[in-house]
C-alpha atoms as a PDB file:
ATOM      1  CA  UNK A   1      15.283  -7.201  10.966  1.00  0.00           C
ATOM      2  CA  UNK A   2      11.445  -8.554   9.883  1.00  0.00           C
ATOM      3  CA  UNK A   3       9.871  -6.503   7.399  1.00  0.00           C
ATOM      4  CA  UNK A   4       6.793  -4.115   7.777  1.00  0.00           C
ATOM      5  CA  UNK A   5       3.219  -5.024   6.306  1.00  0.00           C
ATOM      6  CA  UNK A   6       3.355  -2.352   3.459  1.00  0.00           C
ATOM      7  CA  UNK A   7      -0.043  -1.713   2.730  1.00  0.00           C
ATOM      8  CA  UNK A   8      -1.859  -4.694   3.004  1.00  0.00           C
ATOM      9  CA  UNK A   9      -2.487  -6.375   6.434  1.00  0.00           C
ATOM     10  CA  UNK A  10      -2.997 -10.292   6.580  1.00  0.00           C
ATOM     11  CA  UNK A  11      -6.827  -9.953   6.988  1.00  0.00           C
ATOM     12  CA  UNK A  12      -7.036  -7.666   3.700  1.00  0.00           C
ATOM     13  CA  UNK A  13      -5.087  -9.842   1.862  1.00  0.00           C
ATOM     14  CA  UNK A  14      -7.825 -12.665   2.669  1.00  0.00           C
ATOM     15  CA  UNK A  15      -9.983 -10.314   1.757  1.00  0.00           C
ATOM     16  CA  UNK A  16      -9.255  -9.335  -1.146  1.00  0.00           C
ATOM     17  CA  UNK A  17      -8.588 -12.855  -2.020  1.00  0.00           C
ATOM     18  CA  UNK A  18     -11.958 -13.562  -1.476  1.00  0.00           C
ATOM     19  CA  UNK A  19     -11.301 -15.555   1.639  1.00  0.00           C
ATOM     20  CA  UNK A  20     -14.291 -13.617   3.859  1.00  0.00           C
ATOM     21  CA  UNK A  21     -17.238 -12.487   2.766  1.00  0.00           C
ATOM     22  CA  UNK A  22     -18.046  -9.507   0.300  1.00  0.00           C
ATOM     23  CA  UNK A  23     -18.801  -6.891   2.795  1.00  0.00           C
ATOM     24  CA  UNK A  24     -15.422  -7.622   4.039  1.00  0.00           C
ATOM     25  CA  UNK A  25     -13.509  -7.435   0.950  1.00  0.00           C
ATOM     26  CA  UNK A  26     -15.320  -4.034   0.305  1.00  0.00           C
ATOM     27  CA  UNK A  27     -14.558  -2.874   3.685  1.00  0.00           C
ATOM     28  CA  UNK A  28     -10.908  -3.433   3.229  1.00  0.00           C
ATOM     29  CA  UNK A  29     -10.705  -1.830  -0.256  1.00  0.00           C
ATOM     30  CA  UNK A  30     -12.053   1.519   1.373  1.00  0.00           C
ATOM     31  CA  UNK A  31      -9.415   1.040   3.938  1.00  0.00           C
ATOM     32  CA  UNK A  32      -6.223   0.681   1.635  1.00  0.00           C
ATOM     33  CA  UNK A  33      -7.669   3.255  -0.333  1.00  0.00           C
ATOM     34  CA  UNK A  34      -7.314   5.805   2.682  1.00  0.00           C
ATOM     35  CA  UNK A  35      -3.927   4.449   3.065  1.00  0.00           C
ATOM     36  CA  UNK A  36      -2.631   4.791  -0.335  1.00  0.00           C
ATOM     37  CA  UNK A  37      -4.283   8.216  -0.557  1.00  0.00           C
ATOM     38  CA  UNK A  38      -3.483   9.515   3.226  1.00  0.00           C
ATOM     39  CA  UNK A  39      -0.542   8.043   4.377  1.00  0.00           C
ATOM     40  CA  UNK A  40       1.509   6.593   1.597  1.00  0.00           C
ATOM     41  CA  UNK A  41       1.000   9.753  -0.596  1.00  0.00           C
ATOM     42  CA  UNK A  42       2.535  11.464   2.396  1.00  0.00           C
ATOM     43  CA  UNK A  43       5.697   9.210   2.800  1.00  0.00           C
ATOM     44  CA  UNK A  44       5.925   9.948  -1.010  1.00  0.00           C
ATOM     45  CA  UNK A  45       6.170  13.949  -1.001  1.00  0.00           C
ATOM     46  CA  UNK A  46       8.220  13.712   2.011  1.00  0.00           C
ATOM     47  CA  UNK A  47      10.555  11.197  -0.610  1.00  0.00           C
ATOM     48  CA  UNK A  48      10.155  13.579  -2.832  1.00  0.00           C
ATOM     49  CA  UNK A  49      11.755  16.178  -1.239  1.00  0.00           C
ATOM     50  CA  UNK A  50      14.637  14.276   0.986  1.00  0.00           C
ATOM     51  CA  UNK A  51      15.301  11.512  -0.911  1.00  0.00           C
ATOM     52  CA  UNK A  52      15.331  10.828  -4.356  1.00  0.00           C
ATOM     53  CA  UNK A  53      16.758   7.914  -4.577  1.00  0.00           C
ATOM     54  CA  UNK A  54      14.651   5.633  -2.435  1.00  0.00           C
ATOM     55  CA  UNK A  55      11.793   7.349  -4.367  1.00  0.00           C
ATOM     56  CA  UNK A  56      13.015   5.821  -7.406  1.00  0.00           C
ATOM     57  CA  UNK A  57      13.489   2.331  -5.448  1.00  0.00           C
ATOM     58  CA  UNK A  58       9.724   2.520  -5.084  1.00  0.00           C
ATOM     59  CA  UNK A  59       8.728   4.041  -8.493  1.00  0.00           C
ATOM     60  CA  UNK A  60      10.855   0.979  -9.747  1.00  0.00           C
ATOM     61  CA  UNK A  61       8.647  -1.435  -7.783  1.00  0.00           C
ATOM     62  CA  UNK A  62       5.659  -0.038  -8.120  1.00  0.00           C
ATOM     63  CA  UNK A  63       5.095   1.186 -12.057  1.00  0.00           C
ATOM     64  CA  UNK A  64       7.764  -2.194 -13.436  1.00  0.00           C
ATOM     65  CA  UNK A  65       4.750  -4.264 -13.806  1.00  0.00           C
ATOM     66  CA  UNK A  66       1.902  -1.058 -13.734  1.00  0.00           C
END
């Protein structure tokens, strides 16, 4: 089964990489940053609540090199 996109699309990783120009790269912050704090911070209190243990899965990811 392919894998999702997480939270970065293709075009925001170019982005971000500096690949397009500023106003892009700016653009796409403000858009991950509605993700991480809409979204993603929804999945995680859902996690929270009905599973713990794929929670920790993506504490473990997330804070190893944080």
């Amino acid at each position: 089964m392919p894998a999702g996109r997480g939270i970065l699309t293709g075009y925001e990783r170019e982005c971000l990489a500096g690949k397009k120009e500023k106003q892009r790269e700016y653009e796409a912050r403000s858009r991950i940053r509605a993700r991480i704090e809409g979204p993603l911070a929804e999945d995680i209190e859902h996690l929270k609540e009905h599973d713990s243990e794929l929670l920790q899965e993506i504490q473990a990811v997330v804070c190893d090199d944080a």
